[in-house]
C-alpha atoms as a PDB file:
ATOM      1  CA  UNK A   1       0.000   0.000   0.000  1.00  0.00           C
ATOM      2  CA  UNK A   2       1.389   3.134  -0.956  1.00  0.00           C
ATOM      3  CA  UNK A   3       2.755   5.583   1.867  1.00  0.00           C
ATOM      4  CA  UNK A   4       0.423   8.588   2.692  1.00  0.00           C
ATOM      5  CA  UNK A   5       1.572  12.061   2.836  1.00  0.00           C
ATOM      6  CA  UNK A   6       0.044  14.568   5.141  1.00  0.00           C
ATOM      7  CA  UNK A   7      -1.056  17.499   3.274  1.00  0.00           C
ATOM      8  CA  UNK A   8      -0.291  21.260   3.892  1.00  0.00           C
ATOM      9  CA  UNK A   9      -3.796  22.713   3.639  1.00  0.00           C
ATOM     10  CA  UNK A  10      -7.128  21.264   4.304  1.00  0.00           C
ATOM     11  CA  UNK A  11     -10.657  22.662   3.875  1.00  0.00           C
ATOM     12  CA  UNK A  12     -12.847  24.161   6.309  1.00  0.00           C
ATOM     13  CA  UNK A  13     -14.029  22.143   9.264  1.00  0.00           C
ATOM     14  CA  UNK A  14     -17.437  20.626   9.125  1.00  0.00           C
ATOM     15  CA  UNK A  15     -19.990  21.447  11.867  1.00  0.00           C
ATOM     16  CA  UNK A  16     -19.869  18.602  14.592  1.00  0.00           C
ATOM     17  CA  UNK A  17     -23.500  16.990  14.197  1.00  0.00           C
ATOM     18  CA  UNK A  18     -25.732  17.742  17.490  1.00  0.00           C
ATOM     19  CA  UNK A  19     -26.323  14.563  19.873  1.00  0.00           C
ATOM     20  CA  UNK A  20     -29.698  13.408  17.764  1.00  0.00           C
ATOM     21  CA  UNK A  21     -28.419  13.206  14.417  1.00  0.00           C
ATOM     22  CA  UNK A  22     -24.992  11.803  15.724  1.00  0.00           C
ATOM     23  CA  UNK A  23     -24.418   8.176  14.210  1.00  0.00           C
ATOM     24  CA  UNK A  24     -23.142   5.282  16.630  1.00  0.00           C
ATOM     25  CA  UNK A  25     -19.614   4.246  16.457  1.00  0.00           C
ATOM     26  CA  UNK A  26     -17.284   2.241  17.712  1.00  0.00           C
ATOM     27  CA  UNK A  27     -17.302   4.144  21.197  1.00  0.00           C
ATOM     28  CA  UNK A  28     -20.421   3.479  22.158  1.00  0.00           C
ATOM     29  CA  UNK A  29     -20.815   0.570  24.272  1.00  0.00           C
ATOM     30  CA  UNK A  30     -23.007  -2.165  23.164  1.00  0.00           C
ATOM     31  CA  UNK A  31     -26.574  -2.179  21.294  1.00  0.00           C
ATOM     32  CA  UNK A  32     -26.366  -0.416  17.529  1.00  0.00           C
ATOM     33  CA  UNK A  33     -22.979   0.956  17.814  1.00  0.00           C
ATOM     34  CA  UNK A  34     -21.052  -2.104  17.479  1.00  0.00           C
ATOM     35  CA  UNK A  35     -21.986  -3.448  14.542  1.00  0.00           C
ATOM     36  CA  UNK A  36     -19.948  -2.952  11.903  1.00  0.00           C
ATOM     37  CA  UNK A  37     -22.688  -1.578   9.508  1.00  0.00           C
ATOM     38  CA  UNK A  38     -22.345   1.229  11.691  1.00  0.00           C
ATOM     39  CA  UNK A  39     -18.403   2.146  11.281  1.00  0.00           C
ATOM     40  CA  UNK A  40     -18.568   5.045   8.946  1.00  0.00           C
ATOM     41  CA  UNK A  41     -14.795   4.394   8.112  1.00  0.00           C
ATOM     42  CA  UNK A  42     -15.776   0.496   7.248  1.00  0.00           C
ATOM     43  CA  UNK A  43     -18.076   1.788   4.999  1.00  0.00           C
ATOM     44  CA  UNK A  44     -15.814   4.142   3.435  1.00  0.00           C
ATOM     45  CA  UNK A  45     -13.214   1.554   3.389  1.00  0.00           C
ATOM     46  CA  UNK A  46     -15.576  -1.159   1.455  1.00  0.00           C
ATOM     47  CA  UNK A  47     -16.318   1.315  -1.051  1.00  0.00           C
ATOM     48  CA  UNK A  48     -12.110   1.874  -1.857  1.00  0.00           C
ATOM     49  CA  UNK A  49     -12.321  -1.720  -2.205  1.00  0.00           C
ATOM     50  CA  UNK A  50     -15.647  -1.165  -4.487  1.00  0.00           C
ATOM     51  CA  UNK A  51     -14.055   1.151  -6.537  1.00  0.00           C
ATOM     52  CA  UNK A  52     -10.511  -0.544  -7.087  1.00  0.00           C
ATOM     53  CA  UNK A  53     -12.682  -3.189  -8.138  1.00  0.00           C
ATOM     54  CA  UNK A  54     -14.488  -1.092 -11.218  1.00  0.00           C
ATOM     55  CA  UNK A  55     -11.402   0.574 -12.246  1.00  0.00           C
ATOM     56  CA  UNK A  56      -9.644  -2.312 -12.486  1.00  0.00           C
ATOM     57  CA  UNK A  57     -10.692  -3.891 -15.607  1.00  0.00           C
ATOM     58  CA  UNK A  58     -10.789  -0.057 -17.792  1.00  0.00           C
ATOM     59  CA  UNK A  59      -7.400   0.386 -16.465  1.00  0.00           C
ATOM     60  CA  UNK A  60      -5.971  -2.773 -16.843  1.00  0.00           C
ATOM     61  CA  UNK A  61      -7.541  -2.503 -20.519  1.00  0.00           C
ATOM     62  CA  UNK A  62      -5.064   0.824 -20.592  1.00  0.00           C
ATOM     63  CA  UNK A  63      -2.076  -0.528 -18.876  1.00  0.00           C
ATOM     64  CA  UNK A  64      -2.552   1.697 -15.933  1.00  0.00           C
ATOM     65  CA  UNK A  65      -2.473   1.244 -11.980  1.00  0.00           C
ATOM     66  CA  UNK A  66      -4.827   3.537 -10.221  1.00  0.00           C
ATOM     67  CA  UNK A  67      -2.528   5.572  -8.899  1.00  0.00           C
ATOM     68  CA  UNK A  68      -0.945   6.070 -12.009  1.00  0.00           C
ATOM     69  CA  UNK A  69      -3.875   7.160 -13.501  1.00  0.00           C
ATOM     70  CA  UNK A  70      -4.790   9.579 -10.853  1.00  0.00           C
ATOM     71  CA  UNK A  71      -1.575  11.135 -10.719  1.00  0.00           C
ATOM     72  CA  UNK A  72      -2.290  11.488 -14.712  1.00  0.00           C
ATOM     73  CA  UNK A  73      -5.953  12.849 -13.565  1.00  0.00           C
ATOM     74  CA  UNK A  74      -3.583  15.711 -11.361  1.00  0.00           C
ATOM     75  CA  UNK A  75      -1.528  16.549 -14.458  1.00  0.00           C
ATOM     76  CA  UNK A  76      -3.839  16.878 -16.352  1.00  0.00           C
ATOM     77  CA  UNK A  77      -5.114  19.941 -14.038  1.00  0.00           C
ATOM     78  CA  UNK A  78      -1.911  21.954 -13.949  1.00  0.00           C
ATOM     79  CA  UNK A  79       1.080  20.959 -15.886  1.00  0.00           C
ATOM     80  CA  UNK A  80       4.557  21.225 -15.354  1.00  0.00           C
ATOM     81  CA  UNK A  81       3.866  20.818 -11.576  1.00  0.00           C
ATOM     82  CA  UNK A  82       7.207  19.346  -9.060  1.00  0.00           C
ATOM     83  CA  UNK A  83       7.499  15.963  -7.812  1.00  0.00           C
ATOM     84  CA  UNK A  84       6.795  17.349  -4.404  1.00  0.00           C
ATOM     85  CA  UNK A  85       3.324  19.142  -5.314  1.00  0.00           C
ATOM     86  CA  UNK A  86       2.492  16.060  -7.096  1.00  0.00           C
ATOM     87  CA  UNK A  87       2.758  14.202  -4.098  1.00  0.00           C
ATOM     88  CA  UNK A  88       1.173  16.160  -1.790  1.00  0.00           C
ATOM     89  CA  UNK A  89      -1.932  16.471  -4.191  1.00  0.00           C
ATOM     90  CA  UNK A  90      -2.079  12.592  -4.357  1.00  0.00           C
ATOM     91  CA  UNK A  91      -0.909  11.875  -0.681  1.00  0.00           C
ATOM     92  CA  UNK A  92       1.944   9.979  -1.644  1.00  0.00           C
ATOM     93  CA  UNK A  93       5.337  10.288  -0.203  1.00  0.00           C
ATOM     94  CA  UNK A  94       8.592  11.052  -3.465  1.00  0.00           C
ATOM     95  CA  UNK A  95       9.707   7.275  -2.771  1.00  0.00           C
ATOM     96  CA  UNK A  96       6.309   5.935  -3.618  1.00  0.00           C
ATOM     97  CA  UNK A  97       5.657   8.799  -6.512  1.00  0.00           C
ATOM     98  CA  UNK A  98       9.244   8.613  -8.240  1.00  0.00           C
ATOM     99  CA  UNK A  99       8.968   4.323  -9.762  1.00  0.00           C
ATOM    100  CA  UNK A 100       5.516   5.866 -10.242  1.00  0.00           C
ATOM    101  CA  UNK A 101       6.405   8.151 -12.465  1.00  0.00           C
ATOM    102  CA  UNK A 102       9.326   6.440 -13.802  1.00  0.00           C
ATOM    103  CA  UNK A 103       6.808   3.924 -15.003  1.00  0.00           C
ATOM    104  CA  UNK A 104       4.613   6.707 -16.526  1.00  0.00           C
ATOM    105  CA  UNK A 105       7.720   8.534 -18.391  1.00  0.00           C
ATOM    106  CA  UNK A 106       8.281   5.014 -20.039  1.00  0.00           C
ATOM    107  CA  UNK A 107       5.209   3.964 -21.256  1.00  0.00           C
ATOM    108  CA  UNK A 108       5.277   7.826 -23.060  1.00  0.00           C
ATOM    109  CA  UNK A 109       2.256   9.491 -20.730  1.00  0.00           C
ATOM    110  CA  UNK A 110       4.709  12.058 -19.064  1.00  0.00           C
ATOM    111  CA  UNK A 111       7.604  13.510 -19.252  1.00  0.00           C
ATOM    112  CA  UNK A 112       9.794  14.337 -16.043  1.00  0.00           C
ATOM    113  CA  UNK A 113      12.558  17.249 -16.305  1.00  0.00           C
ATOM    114  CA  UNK A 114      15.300  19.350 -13.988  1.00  0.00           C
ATOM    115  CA  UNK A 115      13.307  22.799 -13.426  1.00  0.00           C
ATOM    116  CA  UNK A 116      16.216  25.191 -15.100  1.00  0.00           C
ATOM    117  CA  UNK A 117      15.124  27.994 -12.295  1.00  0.00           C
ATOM    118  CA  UNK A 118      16.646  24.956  -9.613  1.00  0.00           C
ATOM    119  CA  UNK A 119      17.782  22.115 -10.898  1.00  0.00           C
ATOM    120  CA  UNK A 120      16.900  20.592  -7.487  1.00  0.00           C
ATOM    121  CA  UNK A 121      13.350  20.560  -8.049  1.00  0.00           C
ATOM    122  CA  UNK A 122      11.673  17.342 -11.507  1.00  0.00           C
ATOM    123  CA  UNK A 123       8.835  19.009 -13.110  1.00  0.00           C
ATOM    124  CA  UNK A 124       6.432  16.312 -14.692  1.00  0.00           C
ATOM    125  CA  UNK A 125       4.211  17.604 -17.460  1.00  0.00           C
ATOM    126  CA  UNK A 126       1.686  15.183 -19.498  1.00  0.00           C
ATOM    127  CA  UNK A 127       2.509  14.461 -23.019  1.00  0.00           C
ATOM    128  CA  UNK A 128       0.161  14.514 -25.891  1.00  0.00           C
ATOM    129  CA  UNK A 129      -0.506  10.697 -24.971  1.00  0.00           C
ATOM    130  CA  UNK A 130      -1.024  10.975 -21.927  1.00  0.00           C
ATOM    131  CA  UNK A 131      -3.094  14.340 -22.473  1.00  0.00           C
ATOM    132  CA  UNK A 132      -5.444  12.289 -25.064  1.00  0.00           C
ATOM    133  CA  UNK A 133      -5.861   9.675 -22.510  1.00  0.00           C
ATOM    134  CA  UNK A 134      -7.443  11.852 -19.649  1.00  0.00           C
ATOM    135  CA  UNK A 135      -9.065  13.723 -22.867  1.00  0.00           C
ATOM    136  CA  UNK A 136     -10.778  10.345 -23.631  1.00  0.00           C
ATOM    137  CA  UNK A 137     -11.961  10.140 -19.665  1.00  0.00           C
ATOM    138  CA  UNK A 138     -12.080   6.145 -19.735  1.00  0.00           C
ATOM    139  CA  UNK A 139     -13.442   6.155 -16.594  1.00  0.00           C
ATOM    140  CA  UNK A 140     -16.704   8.525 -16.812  1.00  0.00           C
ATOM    141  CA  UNK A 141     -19.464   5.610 -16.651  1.00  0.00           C
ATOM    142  CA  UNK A 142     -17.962   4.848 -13.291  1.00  0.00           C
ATOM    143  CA  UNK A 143     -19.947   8.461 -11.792  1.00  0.00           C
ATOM    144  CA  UNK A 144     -23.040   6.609 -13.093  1.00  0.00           C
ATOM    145  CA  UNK A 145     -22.432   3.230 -11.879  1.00  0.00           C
ATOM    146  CA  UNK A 146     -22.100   5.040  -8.243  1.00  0.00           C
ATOM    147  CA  UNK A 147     -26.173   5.823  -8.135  1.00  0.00           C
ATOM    148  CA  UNK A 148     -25.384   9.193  -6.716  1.00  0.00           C
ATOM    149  CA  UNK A 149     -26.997  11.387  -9.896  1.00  0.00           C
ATOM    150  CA  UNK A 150     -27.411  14.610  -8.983  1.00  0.00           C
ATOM    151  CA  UNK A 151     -25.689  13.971  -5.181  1.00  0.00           C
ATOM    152  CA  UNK A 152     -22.236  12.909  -6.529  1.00  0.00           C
ATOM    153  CA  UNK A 153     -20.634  16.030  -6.073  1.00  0.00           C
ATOM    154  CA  UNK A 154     -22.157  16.785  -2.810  1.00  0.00           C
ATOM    155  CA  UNK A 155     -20.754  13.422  -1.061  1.00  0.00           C
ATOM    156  CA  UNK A 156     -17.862  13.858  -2.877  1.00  0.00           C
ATOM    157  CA  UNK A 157     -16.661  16.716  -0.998  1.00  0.00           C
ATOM    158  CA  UNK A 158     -18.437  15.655   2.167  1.00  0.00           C
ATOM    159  CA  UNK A 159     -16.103  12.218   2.095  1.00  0.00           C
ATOM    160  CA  UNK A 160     -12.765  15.067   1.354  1.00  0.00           C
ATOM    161  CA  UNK A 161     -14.549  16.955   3.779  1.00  0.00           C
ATOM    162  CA  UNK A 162     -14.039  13.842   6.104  1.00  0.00           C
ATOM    163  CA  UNK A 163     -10.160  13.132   5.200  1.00  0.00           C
ATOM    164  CA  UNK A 164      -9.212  17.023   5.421  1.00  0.00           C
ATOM    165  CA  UNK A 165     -10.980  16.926   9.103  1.00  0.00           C
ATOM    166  CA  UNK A 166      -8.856  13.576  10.177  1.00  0.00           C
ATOM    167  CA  UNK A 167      -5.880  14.449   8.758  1.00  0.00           C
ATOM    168  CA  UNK A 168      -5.782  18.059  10.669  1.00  0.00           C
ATOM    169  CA  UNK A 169      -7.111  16.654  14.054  1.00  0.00           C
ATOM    170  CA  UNK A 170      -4.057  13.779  13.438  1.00  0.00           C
ATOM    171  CA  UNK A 171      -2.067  17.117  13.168  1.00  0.00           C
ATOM    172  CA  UNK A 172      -3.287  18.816  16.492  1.00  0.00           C
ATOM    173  CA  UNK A 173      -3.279  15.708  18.263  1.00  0.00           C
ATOM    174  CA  UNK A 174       0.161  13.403  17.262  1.00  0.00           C
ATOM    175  CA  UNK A 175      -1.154  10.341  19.977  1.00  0.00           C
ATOM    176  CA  UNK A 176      -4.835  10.088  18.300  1.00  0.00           C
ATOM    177  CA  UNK A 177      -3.851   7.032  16.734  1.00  0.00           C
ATOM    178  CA  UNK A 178      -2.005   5.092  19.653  1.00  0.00           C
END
């Protein structure tokens, strides 16, 4: 599993839900809470596992890894971005991101070059392949398959929404894990 990288900015906190609307979770001792029907994150988690499973065949089809064809999805956005703000877009750490790309730049997608400004810093642009293939969007009947319709965008950010507020309270509070 790839490493994750924290990111730098995160969106606006969502209101904390008052005590009625408040779904059990695992803290609450006994009855509803403890089923696992009731774990948000299992359900979140099942759906990953739901959607690695339809991408799988259209990008298998292409030659492509998920992450490889997000990180495409990111270029695609703003070219000629560094390695670094690559992988903080994608939460992936440069030692995950760099055989990544690697793989990319050989199969003629990207291209990686030295920024001449400082020739510490790889800029990775798309090439007209790798343009055409986001262009194409081989993966647009997957917003369909989800049933969401008109909602897709709305739990879309509400599920980043969810990330953004978990990674910044793993921020303000190292030990929330242990």
């Amino acid at each position: 599993m790839p490493k994750v990288a924290m990111p730098k900015t995160a969106t606006k906190t969502a209101k904390p839900a008052s005590p009625a609307t408040r779904r059990p979770d695992s803290s609450q001792k006994g009855g509803e809470g403890r089923k696992l029907a009731n774990f948000l994150c299992f359900s979140i988690y099942s759906a990953n596992l739901a959607f690695g499973r339809a991408y799988k065949p259209i990008l298998d089809k292409l030659g492509l890894t998920y992450t490889q064809y997000i990180a495409l999805v990111a270029l695609s956005e703003e070219d000629g971005q560094t390695v670094g703000a690559l992988g903080e877009k994608l939460f992936l750490e440069s030692n995950t991101l760099t055989p990544l790309l690697k793989k990319l730049e050989a199969t003629g997608y990207i291209r990686r070059h030295r920024d001449p400004a400082d020739e510490r810093q790889v800029r990775v642009s798309l090439t007209p392949a790798g343009r055409e293939l986001i262009d194409a969007d081989p993966t647009a009947s997957l917003v369909e398959a989800t049933g969401l319709g008109e909602d897709f965008s709305t739990v879309q950010k509400s599920v980043a929404g969810i990330r953004d507020n978990l990674l910044r309270a793993m921020q303000t509070k190292p030990d929330a894990g242990e």
